[in-house]
PDB file of N, CA and C in Angstrom:
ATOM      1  N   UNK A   1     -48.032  13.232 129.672  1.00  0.00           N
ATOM      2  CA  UNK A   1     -47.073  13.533 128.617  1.00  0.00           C
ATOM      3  C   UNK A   1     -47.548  14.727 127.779  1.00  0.00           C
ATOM      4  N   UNK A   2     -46.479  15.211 127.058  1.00  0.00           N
ATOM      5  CA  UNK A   2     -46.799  16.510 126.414  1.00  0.00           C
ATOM      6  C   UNK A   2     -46.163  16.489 124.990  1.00  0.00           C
ATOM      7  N   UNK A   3     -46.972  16.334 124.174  1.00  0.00           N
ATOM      8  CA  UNK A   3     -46.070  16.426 122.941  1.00  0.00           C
ATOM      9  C   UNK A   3     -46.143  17.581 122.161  1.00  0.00           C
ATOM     10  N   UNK A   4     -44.897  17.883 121.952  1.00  0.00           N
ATOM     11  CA  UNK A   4     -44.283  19.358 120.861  1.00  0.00           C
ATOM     12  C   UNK A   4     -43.864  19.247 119.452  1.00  0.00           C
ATOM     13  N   UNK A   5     -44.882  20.013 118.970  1.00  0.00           N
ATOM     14  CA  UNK A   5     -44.123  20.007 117.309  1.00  0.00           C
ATOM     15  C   UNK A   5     -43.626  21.099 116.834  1.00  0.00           C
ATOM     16  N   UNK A   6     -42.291  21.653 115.930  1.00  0.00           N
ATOM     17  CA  UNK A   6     -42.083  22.728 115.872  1.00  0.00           C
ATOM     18  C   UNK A   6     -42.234  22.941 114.630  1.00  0.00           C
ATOM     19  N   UNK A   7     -42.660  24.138 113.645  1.00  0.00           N
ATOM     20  CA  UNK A   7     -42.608  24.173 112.210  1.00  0.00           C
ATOM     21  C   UNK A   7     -42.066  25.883 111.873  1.00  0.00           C
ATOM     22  N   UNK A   8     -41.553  25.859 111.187  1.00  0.00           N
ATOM     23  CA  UNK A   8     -40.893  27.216 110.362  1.00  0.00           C
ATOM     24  C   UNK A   8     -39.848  27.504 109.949  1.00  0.00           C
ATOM     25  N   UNK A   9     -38.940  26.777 110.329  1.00  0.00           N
ATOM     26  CA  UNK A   9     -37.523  26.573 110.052  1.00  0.00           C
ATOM     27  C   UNK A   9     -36.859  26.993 108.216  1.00  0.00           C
ATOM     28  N   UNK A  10     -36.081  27.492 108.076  1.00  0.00           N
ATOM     29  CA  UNK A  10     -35.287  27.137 106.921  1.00  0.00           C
ATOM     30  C   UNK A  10     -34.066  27.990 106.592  1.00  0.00           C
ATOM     31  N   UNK A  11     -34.001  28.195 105.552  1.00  0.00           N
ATOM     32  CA  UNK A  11     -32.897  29.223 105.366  1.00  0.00           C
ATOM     33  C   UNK A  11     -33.652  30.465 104.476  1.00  0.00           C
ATOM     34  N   UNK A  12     -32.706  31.484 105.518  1.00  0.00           N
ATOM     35  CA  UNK A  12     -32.865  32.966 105.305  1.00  0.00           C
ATOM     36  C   UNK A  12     -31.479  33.504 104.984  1.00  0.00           C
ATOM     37  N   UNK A  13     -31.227  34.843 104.449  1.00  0.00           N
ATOM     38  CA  UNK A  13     -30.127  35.373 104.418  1.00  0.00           C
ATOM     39  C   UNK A  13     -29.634  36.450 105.671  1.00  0.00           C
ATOM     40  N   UNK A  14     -28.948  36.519 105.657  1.00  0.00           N
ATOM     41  CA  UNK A  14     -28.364  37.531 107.243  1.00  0.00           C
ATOM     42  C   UNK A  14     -29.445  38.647 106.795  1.00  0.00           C
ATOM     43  N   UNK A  15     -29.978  38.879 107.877  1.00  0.00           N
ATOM     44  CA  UNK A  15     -30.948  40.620 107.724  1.00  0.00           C
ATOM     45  C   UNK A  15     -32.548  40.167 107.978  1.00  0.00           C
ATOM     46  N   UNK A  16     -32.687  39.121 107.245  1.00  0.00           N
ATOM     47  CA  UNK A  16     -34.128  38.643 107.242  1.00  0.00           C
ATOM     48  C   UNK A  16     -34.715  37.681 108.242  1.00  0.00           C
ATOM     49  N   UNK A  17     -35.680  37.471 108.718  1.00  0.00           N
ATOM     50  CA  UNK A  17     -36.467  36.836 109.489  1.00  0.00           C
ATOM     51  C   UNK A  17     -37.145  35.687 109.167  1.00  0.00           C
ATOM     52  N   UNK A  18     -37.681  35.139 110.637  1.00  0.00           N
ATOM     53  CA  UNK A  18     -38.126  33.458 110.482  1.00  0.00           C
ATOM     54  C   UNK A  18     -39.476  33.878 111.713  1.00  0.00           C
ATOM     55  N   UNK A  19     -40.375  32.647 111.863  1.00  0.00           N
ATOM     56  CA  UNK A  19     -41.266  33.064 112.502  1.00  0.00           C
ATOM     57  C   UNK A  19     -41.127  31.199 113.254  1.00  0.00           C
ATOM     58  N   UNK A  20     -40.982  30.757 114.111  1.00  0.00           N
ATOM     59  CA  UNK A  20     -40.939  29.052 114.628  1.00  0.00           C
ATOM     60  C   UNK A  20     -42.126  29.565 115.241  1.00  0.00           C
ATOM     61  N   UNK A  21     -42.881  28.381 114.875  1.00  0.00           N
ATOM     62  CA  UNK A  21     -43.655  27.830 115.963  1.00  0.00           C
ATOM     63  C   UNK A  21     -44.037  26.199 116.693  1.00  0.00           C
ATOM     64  N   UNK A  22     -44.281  26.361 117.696  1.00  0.00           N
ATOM     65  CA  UNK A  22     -44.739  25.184 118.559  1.00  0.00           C
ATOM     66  C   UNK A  22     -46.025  24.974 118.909  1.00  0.00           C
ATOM     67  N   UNK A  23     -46.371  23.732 118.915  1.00  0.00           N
ATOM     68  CA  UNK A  23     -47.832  23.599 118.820  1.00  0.00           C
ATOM     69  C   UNK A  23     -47.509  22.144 120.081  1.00  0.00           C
ATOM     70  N   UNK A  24     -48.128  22.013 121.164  1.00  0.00           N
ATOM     71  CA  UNK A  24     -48.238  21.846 122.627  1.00  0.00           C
ATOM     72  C   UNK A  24     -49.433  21.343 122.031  1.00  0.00           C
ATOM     73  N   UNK A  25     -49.815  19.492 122.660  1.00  0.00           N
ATOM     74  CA  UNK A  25     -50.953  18.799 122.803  1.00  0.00           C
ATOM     75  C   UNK A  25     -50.660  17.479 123.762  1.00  0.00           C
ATOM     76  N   UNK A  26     -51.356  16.882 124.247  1.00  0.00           N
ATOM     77  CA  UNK A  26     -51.546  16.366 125.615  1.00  0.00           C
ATOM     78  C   UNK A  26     -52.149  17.279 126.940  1.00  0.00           C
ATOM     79  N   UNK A  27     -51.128  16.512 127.673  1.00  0.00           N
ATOM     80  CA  UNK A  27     -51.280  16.999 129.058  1.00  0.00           C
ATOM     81  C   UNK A  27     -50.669  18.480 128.799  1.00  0.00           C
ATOM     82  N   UNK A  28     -51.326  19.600 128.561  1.00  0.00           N
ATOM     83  CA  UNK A  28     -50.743  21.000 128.218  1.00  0.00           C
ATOM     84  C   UNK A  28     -51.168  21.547 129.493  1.00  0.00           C
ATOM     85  N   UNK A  29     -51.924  21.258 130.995  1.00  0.00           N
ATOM     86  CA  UNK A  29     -52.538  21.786 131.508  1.00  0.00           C
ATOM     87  C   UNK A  29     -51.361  21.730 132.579  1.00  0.00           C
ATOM     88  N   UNK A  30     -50.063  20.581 132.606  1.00  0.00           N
ATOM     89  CA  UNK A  30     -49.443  20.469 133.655  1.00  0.00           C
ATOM     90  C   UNK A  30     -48.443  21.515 133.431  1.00  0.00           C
ATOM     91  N   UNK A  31     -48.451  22.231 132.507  1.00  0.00           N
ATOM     92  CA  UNK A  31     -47.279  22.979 131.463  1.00  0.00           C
ATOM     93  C   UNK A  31     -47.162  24.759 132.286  1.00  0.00           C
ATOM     94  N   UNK A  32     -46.062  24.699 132.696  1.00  0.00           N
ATOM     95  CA  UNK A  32     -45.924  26.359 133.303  1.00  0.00           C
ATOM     96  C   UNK A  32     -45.202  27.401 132.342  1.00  0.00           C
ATOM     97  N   UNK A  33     -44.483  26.493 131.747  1.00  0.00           N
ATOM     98  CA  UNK A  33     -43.498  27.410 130.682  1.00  0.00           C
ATOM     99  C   UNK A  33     -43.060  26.626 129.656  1.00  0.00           C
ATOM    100  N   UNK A  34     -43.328  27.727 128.219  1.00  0.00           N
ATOM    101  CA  UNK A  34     -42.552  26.774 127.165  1.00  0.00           C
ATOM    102  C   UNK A  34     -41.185  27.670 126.891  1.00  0.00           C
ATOM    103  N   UNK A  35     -40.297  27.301 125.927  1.00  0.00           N
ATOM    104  CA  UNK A  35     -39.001  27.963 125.799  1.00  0.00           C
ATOM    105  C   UNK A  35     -38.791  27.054 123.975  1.00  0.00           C
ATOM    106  N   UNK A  36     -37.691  27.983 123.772  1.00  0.00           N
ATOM    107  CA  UNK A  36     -37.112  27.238 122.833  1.00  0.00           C
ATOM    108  C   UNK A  36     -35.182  27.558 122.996  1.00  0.00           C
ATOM    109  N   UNK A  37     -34.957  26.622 122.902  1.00  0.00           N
ATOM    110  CA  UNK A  37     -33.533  26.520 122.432  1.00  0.00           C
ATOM    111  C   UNK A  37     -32.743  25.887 120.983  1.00  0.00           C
ATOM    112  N   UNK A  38     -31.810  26.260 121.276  1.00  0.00           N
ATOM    113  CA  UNK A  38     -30.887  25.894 119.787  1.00  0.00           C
ATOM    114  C   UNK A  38     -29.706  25.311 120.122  1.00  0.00           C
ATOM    115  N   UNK A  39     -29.157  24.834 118.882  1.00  0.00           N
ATOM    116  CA  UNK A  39     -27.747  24.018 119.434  1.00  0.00           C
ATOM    117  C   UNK A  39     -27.601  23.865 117.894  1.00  0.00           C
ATOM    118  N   UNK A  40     -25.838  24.916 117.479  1.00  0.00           N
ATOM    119  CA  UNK A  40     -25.370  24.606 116.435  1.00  0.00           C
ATOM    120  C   UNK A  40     -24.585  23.793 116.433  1.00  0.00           C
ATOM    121  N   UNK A  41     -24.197  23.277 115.505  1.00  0.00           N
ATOM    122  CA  UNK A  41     -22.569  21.982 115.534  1.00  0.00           C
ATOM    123  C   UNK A  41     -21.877  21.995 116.483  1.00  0.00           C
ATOM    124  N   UNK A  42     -21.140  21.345 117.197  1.00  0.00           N
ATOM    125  CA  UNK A  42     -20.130  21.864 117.761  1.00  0.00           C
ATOM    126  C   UNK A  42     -20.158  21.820 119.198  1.00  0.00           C
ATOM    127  N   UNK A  43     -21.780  22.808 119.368  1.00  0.00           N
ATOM    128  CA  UNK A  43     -21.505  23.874 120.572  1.00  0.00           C
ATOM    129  C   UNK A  43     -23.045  23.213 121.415  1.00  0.00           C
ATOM    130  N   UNK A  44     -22.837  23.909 122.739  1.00  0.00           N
ATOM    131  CA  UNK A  44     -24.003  23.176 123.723  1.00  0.00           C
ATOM    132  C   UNK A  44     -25.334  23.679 123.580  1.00  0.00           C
ATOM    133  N   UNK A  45     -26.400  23.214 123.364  1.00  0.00           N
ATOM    134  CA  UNK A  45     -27.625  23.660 123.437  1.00  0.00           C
ATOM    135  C   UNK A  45     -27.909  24.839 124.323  1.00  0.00           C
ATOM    136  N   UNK A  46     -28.604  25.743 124.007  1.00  0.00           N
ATOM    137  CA  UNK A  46     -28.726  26.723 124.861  1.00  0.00           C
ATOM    138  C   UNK A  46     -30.280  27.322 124.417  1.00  0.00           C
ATOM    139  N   UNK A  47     -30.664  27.815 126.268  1.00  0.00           N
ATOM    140  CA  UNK A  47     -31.651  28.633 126.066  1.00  0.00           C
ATOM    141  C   UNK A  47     -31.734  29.658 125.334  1.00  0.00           C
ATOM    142  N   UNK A  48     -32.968  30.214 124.452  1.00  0.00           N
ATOM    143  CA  UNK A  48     -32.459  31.378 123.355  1.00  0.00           C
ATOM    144  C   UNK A  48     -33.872  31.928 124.214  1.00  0.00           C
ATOM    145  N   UNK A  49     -35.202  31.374 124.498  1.00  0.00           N
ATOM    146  CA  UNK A  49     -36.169  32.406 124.981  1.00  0.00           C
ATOM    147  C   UNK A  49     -37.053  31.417 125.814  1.00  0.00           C
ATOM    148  N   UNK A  50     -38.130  31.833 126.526  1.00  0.00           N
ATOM    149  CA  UNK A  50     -38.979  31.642 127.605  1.00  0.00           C
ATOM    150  C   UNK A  50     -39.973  32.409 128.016  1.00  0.00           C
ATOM    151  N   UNK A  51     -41.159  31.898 127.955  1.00  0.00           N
ATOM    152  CA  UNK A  51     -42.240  32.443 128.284  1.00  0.00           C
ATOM    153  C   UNK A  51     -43.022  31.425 129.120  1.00  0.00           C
ATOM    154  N   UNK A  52     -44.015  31.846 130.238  1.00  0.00           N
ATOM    155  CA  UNK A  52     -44.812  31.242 131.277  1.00  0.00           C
ATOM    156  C   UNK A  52     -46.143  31.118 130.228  1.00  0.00           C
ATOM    157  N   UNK A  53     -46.842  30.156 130.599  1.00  0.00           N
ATOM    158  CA  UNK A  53     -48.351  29.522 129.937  1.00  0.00           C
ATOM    159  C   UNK A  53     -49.373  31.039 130.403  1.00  0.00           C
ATOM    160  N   UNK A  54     -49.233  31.502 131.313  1.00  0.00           N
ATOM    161  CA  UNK A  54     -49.975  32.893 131.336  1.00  0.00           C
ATOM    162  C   UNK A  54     -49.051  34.022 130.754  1.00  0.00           C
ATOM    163  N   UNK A  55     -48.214  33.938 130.270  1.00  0.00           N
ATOM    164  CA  UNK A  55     -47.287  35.048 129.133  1.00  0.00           C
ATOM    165  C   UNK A  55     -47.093  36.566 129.952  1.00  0.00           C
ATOM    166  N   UNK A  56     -46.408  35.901 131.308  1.00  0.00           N
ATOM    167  CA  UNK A  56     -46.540  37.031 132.503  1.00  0.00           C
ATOM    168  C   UNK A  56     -45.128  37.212 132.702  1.00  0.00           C
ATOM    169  N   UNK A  57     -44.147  36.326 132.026  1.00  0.00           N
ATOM    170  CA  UNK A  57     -42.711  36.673 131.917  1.00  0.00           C
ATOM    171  C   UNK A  57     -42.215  35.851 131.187  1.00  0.00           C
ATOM    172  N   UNK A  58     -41.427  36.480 130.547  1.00  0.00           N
ATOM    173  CA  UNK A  58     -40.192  35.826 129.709  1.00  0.00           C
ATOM    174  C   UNK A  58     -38.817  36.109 129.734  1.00  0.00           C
ATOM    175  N   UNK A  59     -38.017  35.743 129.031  1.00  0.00           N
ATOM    176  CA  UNK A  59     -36.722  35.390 129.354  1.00  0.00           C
ATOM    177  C   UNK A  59     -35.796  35.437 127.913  1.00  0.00           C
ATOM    178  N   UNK A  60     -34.707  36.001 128.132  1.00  0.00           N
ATOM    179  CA  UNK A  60     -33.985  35.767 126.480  1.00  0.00           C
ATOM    180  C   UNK A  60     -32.768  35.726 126.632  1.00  0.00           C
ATOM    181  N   UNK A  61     -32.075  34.752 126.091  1.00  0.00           N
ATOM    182  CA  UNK A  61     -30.466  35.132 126.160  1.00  0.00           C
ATOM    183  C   UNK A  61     -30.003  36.535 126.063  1.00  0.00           C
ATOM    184  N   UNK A  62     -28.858  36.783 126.292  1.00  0.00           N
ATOM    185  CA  UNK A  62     -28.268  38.138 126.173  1.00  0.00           C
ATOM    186  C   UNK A  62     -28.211  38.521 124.289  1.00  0.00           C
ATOM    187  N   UNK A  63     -27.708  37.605 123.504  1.00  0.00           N
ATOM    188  CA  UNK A  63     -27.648  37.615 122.024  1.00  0.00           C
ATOM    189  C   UNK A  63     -29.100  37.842 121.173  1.00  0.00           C
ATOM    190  N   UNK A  64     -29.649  37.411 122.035  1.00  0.00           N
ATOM    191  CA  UNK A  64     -31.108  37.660 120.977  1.00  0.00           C
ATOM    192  C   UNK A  64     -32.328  38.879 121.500  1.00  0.00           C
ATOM    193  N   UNK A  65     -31.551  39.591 122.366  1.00  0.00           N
ATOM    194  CA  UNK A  65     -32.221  40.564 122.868  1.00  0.00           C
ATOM    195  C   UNK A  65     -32.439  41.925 121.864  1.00  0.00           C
ATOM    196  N   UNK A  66     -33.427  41.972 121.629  1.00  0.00           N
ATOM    197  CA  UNK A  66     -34.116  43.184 121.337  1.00  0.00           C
ATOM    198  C   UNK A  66     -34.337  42.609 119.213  1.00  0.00           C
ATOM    199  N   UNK A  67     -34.548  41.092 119.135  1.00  0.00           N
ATOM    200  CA  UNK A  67     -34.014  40.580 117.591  1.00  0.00           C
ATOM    201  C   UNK A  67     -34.946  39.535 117.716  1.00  0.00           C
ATOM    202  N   UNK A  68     -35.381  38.848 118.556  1.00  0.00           N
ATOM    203  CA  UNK A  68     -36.187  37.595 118.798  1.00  0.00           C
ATOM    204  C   UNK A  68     -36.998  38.288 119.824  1.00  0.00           C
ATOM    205  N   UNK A  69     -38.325  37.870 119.655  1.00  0.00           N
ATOM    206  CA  UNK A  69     -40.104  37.812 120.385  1.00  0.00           C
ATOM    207  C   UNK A  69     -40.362  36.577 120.707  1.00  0.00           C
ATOM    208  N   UNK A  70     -40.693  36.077 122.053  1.00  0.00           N
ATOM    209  CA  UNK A  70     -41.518  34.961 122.128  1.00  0.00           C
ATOM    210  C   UNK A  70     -42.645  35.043 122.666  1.00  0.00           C
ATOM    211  N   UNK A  71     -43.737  34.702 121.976  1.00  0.00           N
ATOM    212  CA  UNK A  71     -45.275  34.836 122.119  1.00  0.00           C
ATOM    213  C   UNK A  71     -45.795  33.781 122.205  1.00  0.00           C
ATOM    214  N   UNK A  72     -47.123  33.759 122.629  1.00  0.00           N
ATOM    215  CA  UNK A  72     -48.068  32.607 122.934  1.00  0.00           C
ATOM    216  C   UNK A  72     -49.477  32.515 122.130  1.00  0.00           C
ATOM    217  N   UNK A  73     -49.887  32.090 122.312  1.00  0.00           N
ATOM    218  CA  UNK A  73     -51.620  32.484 121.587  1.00  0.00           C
ATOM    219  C   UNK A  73     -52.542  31.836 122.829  1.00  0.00           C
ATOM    220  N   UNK A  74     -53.898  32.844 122.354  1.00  0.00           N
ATOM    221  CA  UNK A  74     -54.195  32.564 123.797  1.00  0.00           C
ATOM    222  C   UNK A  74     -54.820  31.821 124.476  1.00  0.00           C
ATOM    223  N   UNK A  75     -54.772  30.349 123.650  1.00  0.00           N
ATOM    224  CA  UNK A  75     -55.096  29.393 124.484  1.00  0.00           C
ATOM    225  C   UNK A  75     -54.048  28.771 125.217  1.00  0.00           C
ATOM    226  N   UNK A  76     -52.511  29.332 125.094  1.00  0.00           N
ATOM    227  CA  UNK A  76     -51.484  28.678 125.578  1.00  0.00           C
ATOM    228  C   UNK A  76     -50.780  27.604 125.167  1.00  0.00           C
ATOM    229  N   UNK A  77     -51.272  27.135 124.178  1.00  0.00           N
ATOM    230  CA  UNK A  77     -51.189  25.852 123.807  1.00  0.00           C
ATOM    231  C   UNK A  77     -50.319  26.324 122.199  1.00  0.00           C
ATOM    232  N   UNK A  78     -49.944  26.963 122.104  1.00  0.00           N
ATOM    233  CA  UNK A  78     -49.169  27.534 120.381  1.00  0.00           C
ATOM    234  C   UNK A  78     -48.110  28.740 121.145  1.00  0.00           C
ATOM    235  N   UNK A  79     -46.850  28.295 121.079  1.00  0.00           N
ATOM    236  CA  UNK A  79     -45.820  29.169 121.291  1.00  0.00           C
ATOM    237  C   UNK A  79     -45.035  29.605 119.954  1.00  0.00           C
ATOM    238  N   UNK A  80     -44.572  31.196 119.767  1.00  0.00           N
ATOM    239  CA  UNK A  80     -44.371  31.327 118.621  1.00  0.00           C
ATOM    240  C   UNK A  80     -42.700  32.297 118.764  1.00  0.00           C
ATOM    241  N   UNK A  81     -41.868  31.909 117.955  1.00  0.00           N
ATOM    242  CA  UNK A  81     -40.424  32.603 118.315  1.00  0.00           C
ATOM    243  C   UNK A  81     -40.594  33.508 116.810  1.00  0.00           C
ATOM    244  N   UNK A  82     -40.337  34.788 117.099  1.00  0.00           N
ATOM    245  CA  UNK A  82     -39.930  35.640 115.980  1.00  0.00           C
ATOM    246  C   UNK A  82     -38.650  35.991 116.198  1.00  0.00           C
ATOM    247  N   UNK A  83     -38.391  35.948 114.838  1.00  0.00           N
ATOM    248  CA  UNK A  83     -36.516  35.948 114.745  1.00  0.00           C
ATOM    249  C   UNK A  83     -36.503  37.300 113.743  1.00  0.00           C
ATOM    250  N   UNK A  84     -35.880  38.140 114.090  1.00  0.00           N
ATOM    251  CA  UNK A  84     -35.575  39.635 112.966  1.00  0.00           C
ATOM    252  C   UNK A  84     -33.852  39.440 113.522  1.00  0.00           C
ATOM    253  N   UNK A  85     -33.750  40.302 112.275  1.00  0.00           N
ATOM    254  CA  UNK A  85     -32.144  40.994 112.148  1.00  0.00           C
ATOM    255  C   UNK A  85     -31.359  39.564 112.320  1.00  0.00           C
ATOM    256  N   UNK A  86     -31.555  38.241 111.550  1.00  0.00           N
ATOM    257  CA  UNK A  86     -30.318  36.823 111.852  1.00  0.00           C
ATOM    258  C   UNK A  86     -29.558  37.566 111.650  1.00  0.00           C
ATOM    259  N   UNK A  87     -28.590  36.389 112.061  1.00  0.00           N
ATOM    260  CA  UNK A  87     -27.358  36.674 111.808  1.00  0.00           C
ATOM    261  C   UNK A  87     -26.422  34.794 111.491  1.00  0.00           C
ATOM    262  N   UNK A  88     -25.904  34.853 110.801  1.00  0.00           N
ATOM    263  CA  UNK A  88     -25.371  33.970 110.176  1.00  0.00           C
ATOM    264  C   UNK A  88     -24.775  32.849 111.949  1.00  0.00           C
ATOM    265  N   UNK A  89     -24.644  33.520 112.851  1.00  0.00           N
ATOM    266  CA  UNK A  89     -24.484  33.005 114.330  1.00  0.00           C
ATOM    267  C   UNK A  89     -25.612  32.104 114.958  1.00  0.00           C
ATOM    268  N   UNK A  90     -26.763  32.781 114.157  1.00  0.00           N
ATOM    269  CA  UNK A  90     -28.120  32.230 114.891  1.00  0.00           C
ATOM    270  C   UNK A  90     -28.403  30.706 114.112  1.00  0.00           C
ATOM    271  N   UNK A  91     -27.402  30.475 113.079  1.00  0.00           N
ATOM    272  CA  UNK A  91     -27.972  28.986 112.538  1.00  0.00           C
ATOM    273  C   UNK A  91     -27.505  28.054 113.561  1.00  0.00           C
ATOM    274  N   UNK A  92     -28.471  27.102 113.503  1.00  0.00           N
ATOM    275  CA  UNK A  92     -28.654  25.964 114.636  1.00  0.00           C
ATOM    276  C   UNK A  92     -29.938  25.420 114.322  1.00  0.00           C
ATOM    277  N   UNK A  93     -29.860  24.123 115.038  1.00  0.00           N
ATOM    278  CA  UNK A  93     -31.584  23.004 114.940  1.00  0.00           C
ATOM    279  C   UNK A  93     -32.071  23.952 116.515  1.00  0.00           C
ATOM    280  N   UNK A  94     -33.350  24.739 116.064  1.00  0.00           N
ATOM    281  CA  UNK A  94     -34.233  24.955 117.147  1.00  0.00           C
ATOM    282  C   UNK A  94     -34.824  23.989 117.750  1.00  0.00           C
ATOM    283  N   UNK A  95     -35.117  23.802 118.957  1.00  0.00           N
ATOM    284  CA  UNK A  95     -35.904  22.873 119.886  1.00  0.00           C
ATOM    285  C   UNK A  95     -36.878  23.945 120.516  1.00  0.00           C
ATOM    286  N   UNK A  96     -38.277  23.410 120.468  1.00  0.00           N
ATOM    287  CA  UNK A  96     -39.240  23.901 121.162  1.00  0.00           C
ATOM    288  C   UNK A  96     -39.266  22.875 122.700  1.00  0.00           C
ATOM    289  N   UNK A  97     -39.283  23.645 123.868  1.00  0.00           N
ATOM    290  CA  UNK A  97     -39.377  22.766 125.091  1.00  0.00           C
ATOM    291  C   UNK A  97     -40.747  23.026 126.407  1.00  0.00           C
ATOM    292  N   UNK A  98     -41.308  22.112 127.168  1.00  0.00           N
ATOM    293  CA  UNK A  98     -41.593  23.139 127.681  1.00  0.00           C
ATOM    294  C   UNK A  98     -41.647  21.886 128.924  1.00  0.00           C
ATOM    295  N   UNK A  99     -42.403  22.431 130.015  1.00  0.00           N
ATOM    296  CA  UNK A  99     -41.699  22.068 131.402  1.00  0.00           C
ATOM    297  C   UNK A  99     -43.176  22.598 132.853  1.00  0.00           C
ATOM    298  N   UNK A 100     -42.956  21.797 133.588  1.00  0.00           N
ATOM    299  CA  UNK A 100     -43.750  22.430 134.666  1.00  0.00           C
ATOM    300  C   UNK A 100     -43.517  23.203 136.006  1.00  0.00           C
ATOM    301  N   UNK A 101     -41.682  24.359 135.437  1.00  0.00           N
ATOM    302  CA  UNK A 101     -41.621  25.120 136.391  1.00  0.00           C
ATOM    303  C   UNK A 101     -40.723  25.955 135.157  1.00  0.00           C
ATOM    304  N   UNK A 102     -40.147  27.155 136.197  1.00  0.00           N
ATOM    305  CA  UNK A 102     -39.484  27.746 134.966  1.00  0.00           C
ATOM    306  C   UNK A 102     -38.456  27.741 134.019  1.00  0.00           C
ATOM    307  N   UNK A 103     -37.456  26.342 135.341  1.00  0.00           N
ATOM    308  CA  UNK A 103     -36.109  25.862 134.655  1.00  0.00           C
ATOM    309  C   UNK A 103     -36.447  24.280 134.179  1.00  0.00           C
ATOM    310  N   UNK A 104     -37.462  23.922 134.523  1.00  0.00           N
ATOM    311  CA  UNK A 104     -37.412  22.218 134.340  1.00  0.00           C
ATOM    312  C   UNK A 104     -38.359  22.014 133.189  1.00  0.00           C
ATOM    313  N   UNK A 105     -37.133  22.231 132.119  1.00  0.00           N
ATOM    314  CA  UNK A 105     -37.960  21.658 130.776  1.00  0.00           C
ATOM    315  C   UNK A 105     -37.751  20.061 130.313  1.00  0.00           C
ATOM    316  N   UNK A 106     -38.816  19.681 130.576  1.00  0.00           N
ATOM    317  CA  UNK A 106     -38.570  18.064 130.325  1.00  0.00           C
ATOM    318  C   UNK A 106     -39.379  17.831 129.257  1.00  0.00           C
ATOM    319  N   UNK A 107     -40.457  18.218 128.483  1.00  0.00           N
ATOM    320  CA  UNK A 107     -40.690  18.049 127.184  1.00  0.00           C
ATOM    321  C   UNK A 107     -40.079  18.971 126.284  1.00  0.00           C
ATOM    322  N   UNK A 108     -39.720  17.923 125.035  1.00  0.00           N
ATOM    323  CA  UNK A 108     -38.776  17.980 124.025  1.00  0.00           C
ATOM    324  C   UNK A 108     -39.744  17.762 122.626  1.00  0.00           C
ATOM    325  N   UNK A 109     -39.769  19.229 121.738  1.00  0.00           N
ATOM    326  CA  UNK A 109     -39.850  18.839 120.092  1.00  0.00           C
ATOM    327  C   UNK A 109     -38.415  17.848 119.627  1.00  0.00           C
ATOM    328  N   UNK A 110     -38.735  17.694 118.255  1.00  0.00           N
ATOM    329  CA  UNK A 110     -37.771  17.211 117.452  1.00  0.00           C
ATOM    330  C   UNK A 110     -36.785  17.864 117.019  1.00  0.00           C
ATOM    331  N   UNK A 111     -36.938  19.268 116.848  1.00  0.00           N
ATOM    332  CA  UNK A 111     -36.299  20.659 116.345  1.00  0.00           C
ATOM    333  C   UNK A 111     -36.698  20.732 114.915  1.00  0.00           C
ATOM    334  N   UNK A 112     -35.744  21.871 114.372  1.00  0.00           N
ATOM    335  CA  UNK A 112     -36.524  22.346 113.242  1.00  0.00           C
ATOM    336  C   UNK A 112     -35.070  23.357 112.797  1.00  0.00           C
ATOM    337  N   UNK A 113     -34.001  22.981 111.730  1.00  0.00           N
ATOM    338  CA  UNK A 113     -33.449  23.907 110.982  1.00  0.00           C
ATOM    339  C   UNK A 113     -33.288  25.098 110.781  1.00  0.00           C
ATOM    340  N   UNK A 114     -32.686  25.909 111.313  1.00  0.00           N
ATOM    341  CA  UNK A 114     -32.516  27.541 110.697  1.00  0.00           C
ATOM    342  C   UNK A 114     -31.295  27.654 110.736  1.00  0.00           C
ATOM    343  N   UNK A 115     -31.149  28.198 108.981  1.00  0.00           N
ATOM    344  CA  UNK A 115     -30.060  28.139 108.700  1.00  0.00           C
ATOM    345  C   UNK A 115     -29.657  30.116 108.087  1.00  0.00           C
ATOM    346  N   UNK A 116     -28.626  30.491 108.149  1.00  0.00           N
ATOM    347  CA  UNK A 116     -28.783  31.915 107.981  1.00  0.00           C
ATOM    348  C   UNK A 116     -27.609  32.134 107.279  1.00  0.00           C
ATOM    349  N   UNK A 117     -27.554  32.357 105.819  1.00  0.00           N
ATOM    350  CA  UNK A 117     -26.803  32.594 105.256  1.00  0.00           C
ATOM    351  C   UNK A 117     -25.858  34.197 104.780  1.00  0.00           C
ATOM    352  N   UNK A 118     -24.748  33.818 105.384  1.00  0.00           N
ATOM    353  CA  UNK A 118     -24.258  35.392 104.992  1.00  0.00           C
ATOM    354  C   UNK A 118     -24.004  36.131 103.557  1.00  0.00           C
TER     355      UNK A 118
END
């Protein structure tokens, strides 16, 4: 088992930035990729970014391209989402996930609030 905690969450105003992070303990060794996704009211959870435990590729929705960073630290075990330029679109409960291939995320944080006020 792998347990995920996520912390950084809150409210920002449109323009300004958030920094999430995930912090990975257990079995972190079975772990190929962490990711985080979001899911506002309404609407279906979705991948927002992805990175491999050796930080040799990642992945980003089309919306958060070139506005969100996802980094690692380098024990692998601390995944970190930088958020620039919100946008009042990007509020949603983040989920930190991570998984032992590149689509099969089967560990689940709790999520974590970001809210982006226009």
């Amino acid at each position: 088992q792998v347990q995920l905690v996520e912390t950084g969450g809150g409210l920002v105003q449109a323009g300004g930035s958030l920094r999430l992070s995930c912090a990975a303990s257990g079995r972190t060794s079975s772990m190929y990729a962490m990711g985080w996704f979001r899911q506002a009211p309404g609407k279906e959870r979705e991948l927002v970014a992805r990175i491999t435990i050796r930080a040799d590729m990642t992945g980003y929705v089309d919306s958060v391209k070139g506005r969100f960073t996802i980094s690692r630290d380098n024990a692998g075990n601390t995944v970190y989402l930088r958020m620039n330029s919100l946008k009042p679109e990007d509020t949603a409960v983040y989920y930190c996930a991570a998984g032992s291939t590149w689509t099969d995320f089967r560990y689940w944080g709790r999520g974590t609030q970001v809210t982006v006020s226009s």
